[in-house]
Protein backbone atom coordinates (compact mmCIF):
# COMPACT_ATOMS: atom_id res chain seq x y z
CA UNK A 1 57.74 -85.93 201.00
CA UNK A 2 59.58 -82.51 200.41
CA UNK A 3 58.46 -79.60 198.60
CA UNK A 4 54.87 -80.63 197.16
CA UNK A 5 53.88 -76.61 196.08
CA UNK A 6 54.53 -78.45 192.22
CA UNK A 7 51.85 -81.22 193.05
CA UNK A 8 49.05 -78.88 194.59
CA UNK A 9 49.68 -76.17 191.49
CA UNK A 10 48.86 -78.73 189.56
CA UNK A 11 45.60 -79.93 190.93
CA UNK A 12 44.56 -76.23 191.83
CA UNK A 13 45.35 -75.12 188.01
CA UNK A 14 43.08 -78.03 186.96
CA UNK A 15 40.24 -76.68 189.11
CA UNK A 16 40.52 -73.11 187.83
CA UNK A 17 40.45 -74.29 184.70
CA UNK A 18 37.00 -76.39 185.06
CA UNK A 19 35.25 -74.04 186.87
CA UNK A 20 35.34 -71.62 184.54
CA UNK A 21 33.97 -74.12 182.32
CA UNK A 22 30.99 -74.21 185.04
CA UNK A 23 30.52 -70.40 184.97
CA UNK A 24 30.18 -70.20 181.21
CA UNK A 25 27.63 -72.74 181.51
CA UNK A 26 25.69 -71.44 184.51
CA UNK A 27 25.83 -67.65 182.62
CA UNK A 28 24.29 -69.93 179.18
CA UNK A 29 21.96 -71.67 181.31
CA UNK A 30 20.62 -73.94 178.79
CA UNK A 31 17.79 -75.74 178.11
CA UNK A 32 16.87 -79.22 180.10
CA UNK A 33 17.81 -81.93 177.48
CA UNK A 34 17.12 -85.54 177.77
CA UNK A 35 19.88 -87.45 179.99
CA UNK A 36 21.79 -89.76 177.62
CA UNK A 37 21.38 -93.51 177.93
CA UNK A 38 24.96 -94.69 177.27
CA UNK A 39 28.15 -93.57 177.86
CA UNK A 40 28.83 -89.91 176.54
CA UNK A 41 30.92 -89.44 173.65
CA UNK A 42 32.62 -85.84 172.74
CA UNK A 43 30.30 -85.83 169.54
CA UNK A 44 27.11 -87.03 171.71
CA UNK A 45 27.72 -84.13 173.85
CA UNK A 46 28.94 -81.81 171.52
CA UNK A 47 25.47 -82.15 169.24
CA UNK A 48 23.68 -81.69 172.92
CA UNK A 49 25.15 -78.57 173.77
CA UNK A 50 24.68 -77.06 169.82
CA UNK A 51 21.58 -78.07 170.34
CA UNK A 52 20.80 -76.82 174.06
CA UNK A 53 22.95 -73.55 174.03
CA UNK A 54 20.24 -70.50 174.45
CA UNK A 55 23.67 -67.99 173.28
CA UNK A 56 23.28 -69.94 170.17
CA UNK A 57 19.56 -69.42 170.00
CA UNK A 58 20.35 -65.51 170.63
CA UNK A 59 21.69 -65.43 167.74
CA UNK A 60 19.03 -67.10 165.70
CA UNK A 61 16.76 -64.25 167.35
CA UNK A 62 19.06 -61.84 165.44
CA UNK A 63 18.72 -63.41 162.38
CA UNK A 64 14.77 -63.49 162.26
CA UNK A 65 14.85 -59.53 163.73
CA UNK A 66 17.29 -59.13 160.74
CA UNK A 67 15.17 -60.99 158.12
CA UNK A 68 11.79 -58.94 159.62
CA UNK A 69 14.08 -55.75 158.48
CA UNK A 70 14.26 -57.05 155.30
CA UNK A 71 10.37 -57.37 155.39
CA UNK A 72 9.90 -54.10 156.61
CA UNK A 73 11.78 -52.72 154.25
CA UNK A 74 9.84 -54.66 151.38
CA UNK A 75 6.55 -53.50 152.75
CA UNK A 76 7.59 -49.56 152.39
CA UNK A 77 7.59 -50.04 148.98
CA UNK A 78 4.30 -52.04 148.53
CA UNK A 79 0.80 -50.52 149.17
CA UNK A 80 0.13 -48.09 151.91
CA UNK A 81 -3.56 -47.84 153.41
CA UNK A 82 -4.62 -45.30 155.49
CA UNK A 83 -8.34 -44.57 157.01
CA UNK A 84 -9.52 -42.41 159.70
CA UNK A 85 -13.45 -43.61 160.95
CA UNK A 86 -14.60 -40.78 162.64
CA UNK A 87 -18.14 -39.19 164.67
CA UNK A 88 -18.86 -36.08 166.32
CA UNK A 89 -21.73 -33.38 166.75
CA UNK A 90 -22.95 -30.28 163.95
CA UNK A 91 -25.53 -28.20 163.90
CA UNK A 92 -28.91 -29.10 162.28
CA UNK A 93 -29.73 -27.01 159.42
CA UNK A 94 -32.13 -27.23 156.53
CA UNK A 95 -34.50 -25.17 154.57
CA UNK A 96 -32.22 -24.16 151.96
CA UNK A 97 -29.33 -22.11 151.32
CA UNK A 98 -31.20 -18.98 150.85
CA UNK A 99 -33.07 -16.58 153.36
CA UNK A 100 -36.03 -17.51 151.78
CA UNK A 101 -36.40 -21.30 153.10
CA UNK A 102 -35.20 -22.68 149.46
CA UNK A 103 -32.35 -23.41 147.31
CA UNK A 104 -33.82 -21.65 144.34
CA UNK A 105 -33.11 -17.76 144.15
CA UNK A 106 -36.77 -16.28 142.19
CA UNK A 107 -36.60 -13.57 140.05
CA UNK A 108 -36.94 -10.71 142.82
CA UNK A 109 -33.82 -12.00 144.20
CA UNK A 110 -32.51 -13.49 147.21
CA UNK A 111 -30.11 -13.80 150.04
CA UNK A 112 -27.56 -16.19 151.13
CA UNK A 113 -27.91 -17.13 155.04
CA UNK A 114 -25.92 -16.23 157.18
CA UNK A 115 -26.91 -18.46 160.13
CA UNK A 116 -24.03 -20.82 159.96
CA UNK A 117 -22.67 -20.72 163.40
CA UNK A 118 -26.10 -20.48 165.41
CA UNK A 119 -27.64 -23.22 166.92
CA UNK A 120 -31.33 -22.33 166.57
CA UNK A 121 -32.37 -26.05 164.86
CA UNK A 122 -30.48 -27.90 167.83
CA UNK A 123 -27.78 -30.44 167.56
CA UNK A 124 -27.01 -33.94 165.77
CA UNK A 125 -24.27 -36.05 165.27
CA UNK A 126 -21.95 -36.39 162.40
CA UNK A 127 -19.89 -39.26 161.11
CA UNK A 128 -17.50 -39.87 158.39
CA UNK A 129 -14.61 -41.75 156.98
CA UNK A 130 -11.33 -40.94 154.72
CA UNK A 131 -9.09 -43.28 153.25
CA UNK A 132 -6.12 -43.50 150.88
CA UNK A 133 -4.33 -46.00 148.79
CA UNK A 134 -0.90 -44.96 148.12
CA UNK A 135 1.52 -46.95 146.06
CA UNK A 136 5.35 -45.63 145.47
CA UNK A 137 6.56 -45.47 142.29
CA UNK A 138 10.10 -44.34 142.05
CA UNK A 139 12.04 -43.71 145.18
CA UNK A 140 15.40 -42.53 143.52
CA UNK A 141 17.59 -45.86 145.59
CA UNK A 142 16.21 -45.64 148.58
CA UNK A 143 14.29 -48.76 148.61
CA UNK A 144 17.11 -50.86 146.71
CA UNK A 145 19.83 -49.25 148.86
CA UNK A 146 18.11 -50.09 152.53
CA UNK A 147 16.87 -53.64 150.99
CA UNK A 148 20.28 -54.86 150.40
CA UNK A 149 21.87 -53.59 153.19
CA UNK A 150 19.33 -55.13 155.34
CA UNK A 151 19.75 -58.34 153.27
CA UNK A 152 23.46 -58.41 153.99
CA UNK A 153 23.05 -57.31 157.37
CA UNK A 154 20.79 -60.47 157.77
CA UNK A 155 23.89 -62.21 156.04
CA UNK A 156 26.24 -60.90 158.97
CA UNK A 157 23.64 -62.11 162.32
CA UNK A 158 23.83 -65.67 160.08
CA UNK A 159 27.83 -65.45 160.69
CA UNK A 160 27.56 -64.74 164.04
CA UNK A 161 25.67 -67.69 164.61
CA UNK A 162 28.50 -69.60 163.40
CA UNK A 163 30.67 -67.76 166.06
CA UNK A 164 28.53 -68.66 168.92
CA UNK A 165 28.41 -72.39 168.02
CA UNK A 166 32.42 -72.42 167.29
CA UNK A 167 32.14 -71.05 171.51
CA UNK A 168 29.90 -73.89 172.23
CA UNK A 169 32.32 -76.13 170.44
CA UNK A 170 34.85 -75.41 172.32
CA UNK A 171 33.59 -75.17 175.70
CA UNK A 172 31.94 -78.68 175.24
CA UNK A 173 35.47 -79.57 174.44
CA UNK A 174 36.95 -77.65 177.48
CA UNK A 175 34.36 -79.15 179.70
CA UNK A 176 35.00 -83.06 178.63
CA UNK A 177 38.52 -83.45 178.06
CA UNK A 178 38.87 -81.45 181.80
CA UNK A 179 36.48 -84.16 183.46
CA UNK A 180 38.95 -86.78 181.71
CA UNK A 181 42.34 -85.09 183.49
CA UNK A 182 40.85 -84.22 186.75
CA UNK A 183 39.50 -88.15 186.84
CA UNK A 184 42.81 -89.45 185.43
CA UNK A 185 44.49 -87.34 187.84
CA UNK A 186 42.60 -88.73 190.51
CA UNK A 187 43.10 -92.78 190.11
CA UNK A 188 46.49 -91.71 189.46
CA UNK A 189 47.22 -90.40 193.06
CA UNK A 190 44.76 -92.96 194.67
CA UNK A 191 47.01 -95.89 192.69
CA UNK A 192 50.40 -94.00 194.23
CA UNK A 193 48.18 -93.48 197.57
CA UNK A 194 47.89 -97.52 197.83
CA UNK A 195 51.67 -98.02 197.17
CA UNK A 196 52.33 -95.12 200.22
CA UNK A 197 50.07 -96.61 202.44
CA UNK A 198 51.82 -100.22 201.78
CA UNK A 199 54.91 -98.94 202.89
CA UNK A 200 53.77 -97.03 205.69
CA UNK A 201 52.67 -100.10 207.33
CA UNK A 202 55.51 -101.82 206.21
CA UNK A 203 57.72 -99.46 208.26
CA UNK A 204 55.70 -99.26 211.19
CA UNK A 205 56.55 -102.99 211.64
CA UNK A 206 60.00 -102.22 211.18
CA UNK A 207 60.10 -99.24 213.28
CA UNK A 208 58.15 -101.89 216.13
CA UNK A 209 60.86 -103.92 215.52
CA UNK A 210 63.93 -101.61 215.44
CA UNK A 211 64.99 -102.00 212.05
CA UNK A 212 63.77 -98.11 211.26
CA UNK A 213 63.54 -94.91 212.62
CA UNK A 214 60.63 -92.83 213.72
CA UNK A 215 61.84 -89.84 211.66
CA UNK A 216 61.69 -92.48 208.68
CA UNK A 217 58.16 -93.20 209.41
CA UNK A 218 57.08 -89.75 209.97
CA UNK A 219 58.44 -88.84 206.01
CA UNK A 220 56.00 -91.56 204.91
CA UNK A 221 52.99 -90.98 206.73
CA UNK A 222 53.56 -86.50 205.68
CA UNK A 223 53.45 -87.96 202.22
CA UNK A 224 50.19 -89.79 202.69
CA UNK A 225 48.55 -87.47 204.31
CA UNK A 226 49.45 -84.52 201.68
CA UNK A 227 48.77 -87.46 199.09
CA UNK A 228 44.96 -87.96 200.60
CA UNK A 229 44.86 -83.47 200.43
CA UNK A 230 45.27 -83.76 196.60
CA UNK A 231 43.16 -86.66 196.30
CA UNK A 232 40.15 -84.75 197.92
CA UNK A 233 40.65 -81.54 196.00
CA UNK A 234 41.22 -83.39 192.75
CA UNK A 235 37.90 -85.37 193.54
CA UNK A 236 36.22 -82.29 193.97
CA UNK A 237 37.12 -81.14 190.47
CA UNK A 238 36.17 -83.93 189.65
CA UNK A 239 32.99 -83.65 190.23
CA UNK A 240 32.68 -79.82 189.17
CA UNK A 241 33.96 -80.85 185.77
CA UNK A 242 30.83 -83.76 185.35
CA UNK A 243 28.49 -80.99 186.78
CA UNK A 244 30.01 -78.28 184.55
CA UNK A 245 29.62 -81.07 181.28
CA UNK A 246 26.24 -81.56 182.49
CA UNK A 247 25.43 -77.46 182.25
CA UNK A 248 26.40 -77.24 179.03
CA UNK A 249 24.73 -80.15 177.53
CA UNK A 250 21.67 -79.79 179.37
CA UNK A 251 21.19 -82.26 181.20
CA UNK A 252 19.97 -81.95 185.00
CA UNK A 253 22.56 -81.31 187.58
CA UNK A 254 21.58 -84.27 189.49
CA UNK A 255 21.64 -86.48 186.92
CA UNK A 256 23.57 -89.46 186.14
CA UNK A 257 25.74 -89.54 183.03
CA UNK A 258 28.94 -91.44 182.18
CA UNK A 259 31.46 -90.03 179.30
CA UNK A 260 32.79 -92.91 177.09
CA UNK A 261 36.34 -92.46 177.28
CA UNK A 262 38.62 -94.21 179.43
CA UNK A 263 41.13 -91.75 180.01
CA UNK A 264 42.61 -88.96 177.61
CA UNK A 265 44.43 -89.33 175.20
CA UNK A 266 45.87 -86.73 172.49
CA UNK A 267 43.48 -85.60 169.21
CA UNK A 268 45.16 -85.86 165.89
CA UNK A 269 47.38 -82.96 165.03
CA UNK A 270 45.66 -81.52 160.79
CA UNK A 271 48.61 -82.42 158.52
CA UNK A 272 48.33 -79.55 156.81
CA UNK A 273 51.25 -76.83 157.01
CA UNK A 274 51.28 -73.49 158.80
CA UNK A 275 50.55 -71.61 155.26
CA UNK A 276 48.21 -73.69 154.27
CA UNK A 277 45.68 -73.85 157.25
CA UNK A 278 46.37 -69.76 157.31
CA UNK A 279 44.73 -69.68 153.94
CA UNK A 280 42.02 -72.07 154.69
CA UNK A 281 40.89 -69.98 158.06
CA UNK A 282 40.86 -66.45 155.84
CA UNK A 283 38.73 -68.08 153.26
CA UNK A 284 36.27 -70.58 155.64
CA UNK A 285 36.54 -67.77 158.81
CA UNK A 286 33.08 -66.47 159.46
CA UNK A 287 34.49 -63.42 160.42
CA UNK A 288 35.56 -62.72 156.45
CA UNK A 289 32.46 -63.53 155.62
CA UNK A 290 31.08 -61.04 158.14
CA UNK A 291 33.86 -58.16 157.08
CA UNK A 292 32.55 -58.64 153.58
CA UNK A 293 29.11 -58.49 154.14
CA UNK A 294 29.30 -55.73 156.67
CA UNK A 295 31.30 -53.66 154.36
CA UNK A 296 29.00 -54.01 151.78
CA UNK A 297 26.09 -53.41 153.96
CA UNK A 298 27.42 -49.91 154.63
CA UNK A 299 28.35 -48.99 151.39
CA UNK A 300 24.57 -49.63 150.61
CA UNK A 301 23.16 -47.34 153.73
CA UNK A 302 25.65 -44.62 152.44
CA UNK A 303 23.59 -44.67 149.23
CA UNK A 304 20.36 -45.28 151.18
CA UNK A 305 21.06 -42.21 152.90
CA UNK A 306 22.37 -40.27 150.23
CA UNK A 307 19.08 -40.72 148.09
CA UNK A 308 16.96 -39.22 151.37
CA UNK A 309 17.79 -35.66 149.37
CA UNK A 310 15.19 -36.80 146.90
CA UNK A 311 11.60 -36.97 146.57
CA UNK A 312 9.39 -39.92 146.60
CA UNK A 313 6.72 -40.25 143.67
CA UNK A 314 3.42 -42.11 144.10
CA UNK A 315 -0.16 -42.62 142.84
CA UNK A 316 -2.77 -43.82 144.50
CA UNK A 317 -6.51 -43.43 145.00
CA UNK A 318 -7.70 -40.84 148.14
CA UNK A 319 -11.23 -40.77 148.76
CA UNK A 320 -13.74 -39.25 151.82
CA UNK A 321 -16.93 -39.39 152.92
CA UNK A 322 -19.45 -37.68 155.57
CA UNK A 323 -22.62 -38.15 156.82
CA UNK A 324 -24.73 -35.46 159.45
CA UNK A 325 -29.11 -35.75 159.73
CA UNK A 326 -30.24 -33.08 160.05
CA UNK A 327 -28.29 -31.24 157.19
CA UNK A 328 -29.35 -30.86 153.58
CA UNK A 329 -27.03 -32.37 150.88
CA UNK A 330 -25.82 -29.96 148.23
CA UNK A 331 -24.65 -30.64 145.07
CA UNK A 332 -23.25 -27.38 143.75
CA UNK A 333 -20.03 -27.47 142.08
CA UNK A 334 -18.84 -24.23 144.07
CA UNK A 335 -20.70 -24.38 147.47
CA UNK A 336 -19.02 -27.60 149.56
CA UNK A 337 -20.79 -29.25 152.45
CA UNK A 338 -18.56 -30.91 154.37
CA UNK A 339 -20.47 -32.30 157.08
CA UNK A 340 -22.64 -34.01 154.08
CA UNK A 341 -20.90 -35.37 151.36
CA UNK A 342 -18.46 -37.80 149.62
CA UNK A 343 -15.48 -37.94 147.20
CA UNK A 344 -12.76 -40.27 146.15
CA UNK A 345 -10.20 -39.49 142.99
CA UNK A 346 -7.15 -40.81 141.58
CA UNK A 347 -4.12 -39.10 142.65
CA UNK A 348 -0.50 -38.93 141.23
CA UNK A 349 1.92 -36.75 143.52
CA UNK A 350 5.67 -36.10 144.35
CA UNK A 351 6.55 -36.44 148.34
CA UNK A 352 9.36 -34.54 149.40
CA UNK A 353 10.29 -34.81 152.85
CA UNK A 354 13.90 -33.14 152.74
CA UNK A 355 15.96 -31.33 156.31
CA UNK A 356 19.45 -30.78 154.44
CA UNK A 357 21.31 -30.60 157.76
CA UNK A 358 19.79 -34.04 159.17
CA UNK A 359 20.60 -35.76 155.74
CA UNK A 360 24.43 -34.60 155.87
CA UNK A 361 24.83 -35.75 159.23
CA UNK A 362 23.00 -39.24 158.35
CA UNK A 363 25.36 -39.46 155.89
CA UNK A 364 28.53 -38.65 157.52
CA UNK A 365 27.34 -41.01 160.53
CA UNK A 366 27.30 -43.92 158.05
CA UNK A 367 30.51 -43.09 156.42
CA UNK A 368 31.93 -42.64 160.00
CA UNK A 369 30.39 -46.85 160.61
CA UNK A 370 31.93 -47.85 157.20
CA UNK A 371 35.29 -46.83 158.18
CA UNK A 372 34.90 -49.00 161.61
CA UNK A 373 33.71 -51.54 159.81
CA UNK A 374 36.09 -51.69 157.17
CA UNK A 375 39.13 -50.87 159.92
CA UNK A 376 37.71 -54.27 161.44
CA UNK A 377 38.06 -56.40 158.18
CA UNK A 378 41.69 -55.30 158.21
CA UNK A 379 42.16 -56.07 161.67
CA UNK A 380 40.34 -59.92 161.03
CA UNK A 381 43.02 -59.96 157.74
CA UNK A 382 45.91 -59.16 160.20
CA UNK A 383 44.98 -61.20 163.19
CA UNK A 384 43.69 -64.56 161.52
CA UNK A 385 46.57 -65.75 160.30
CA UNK A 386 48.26 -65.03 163.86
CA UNK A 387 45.91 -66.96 165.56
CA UNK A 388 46.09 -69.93 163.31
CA UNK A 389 50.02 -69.41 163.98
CA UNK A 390 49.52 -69.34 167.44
CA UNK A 391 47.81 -72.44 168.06
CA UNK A 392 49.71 -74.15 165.31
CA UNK A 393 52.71 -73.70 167.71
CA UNK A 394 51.21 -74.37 170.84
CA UNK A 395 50.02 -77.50 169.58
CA UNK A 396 52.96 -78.77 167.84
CA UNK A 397 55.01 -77.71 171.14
CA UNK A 398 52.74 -79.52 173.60
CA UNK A 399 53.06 -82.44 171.22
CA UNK A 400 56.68 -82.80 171.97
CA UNK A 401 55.92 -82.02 175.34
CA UNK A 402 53.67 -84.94 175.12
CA UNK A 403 56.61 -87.40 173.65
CA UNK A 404 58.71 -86.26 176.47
CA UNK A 405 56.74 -86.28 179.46
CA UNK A 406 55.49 -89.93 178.24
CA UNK A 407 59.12 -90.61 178.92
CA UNK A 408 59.77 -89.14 181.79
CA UNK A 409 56.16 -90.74 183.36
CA UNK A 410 57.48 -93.76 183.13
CA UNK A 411 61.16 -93.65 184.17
CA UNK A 412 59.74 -91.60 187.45
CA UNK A 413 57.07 -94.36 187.45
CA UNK A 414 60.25 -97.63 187.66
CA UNK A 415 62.03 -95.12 189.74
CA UNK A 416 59.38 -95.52 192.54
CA UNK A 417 58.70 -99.00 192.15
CA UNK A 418 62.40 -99.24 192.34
CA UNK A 419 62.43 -97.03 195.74
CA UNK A 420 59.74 -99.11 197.38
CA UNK A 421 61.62 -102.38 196.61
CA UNK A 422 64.92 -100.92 198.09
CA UNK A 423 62.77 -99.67 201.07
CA UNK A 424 61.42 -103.22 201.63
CA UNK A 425 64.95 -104.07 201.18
CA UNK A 426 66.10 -102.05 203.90
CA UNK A 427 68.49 -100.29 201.10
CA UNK A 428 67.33 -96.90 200.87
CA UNK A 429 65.38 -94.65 203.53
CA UNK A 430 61.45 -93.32 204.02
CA UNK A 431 62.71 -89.92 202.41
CA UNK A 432 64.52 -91.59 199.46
CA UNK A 433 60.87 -92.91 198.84
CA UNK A 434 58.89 -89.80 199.39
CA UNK A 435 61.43 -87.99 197.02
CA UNK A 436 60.40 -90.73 194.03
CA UNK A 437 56.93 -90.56 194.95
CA UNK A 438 56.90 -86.85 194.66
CA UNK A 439 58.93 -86.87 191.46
CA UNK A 440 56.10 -90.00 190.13
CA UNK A 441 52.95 -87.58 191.17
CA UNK A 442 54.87 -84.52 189.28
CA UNK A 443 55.36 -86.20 186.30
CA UNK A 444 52.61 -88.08 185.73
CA UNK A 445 50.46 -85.05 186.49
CA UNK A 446 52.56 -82.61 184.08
CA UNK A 447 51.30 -85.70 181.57
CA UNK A 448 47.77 -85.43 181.81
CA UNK A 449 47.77 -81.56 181.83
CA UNK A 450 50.10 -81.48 178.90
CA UNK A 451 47.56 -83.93 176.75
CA UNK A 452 44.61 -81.28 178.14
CA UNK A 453 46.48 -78.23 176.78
CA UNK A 454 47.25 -79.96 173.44
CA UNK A 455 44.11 -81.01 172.97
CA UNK A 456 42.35 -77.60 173.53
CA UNK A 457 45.25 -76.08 171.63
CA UNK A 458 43.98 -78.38 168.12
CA UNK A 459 40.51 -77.33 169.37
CA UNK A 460 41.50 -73.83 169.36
CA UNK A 461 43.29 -74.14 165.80
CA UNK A 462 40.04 -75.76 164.26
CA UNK A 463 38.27 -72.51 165.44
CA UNK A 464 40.66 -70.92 164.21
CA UNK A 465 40.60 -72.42 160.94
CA UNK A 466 37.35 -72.62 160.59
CA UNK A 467 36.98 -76.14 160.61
CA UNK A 468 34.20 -76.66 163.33
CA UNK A 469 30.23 -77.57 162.32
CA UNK A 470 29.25 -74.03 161.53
């Protein structure tokens, strides 16, 4: 059999292809699922992998850190307590506030004391507590501004979910219809195997018996032994692809599951036109969704920003109190005793916490964001329809691939029968046989590859469209 490079790039493409499949599931690793009790269907297993996917539950996490912004931003405008329980040591001290032991000044007159920083009457220990209830009033935006661009920002994680399942979606997809081709691809060379080995001991009889030559036999047995080659590497894809399906559904890798199908056959092209599934994808596209929301997130943290140049205003109720033995408890108006007393009073102020050159650069910083952001919405505009285009094409190409190779399969597939019945017939040589084999194996394997790329290629144009469980 003569010039077989065609053949093995074949099978070797097929194995590149699946084990990539494998590594995006081993780098997802997810979650150990149930192992299905019937045969697997591409919905079964594509609900098992949205469901078992940890990226997808990633991005969940960013949508509750996104929605705990919005709460955070909520609670800066509700009700702010603050209290500070405290105890250390003072100095004793009684007697009065006067020299004279008292805190009555008679008529001879008197003198303040002046002992305040001796220790003569020992030590004791102080304790006390302040607190404050402060309530904003009027912020000038910045509580409206930072609540709706968190809100939108929240918005944006939510699309991104949507992106991470469309991934899932389509590796599933990757993963099940490549188990199909490398399995189809390998019944297909065992079925030509058992028509090689046939002949093969066909000829040997007739090479025992002179009616063939050893150089015919030799062409035979090369071709069953390369045959066997592809057979073993295609088995081992094989069996990467089920282990690969089996990582991305989680399910164990030594399980045992079974997928439905019999062999693969091509999806159903939309029947929509180019134009139209263009303008479905830029109105259904998470990514618009995310351009729009991110745009107007910025646009709100500009104004957030901007309204850091003002004050807050606030009322609210502050109030203290302290407690020392040992000291005396005064209740003049104009001599305060801190270590003994207590206090609280309603309180209306104006906070104004305002560094001119950090608020310019906040501001430029965001306006410097909105621009990427807003150059990214243009690029989504640009490119979405070009993707759709793109996999419009490839699909509607590999459909007429499809239609041809279908054609070709089975002329090349009579062609061989035909070549092993002349063979028998003593008509035609070993090498006339190994040449239709090798144009059978081609064919049949440019087939199943062909209805693998067109499937992935309608895959790829429903993400592309948008029209995937988001």
């Amino acid at each position: 059999m003569k010039n077989r490079i065609g053949i093995h790039a074949r099978v070797r493409w097929a194995a590149i292809t699946l084990s990539s499949v494998v590594l995006v599931g081993l780098v997802a690793g997810p979650a150990l699922a149930g192992v299905p009790s019937k045969p697997l269907t591409l919905t079964h297993a594509t609900d098992m992998a949205l469901n078992a996917d940890p990226r997808i539950d990633e991005q969940r996490a960013n949508v509750a850190r996104a929605q705990a912004l919005i709460e955070r931003v909520k609670g800066e405008g509700g009700p702010r307590v603050s209290a500070n329980l405290f105890a250390g040591l003072a100095p004793k001290a009684s007697d009065g506030i006067f020299t004279n032991g008292t805190n009555t000044c008679p008529s001879d007159g008197c003198t303040l004391r002046d002992d305040g920083y001796e220790l003569d009457e020992g030590i004791t220990v102080t304790s006390g507590l302040t607190a404050s209830i402060i309530q904003p009033l009027y912020t000038f935006g910045k509580l409206e501004n930072y609540g709706n661009a968190a809100r939108l920002n929240r918005d944006v994680k939510a699309s991104e979910v949507s992106l991470a399942r469309a991934e899932t979606w389509l590796t599933v997809r990757r993963a099940y219809w490549g188990y199909l081709t490398a399995r189809d691809t390998r019944r297909m060379l065992e079925g030509i195997k058992r028509k090689v080995d046939g002949a093969r001991d066909d000829l040997r009889d007739d090479v025992d018996d002179g009616r063939a030559t050893m150089s015919q036999l030799y062409a035979i047995e090369s071709g069953a032994a390369r045959l066997e080659r592809y057979i073993a590497e295609a088995a081992s894809v094989e069996s990467i692809a089920i282990d690969g399906l089996k990582t991305i559904i989680g399910v164990p890798i030594d399980a045992e599951i079974e997928v439905a199908d019999p062999r693969i056959e091509p999806v159903a092209m939309p029947e929509s036109e180019l134009d139209e599934l263009a303008g479905r994808a830029l109105n259904q596209r998470p990514e618009m969704a995310m351009a729009e929301n991110g745009q107007a997130a910025m646009r709100n943290y500009i104004a957030a920003r901007k309204s850091e140049r003002y004050p807050d205003l606030y009322a609210g109720v502050v109030a203290g109190a302290t407690y020392t033995p040992g000291r005396d408890r005064l209740n003049n108006p104009y001599i305060n005793q801190p270590l003994n007393q207590a206090y609280a009073t309603p309180v209306v102020g104006v906070k104004w916490d305002f560094n001119p050159g950090v608020v310019r650069a906040n501001i430029s910083d965001a306006e410097a964001r909105l621009q990427g952001v807003v150059a990214k919405a243009e690029l989504a505009r640009q490119g979405i329809p070009f993707q759709v285009a793109e996999a419009y094409h490839q699909a509607k190409g590999l459909d007429r691939q499809i239609r041809a190779l279908d054609s070709a399969k089975d002329s090349s597939r009579k062609w061989m029968v035909s070549s092993f019945l002349d063979f028998q017939a003593g008509l035609i040589d070993g090498g006339k046989v190994a040449e239709a084999v090798k144009a059978n194996t081609e064919a049949q394997a440019d087939y199943f590859r062909a209805i693998n790329d067109y499937n992935m290629s309608v895959a790829r144009l429903a993400v592309a469209t948008g029209d995937y469980p988001q």
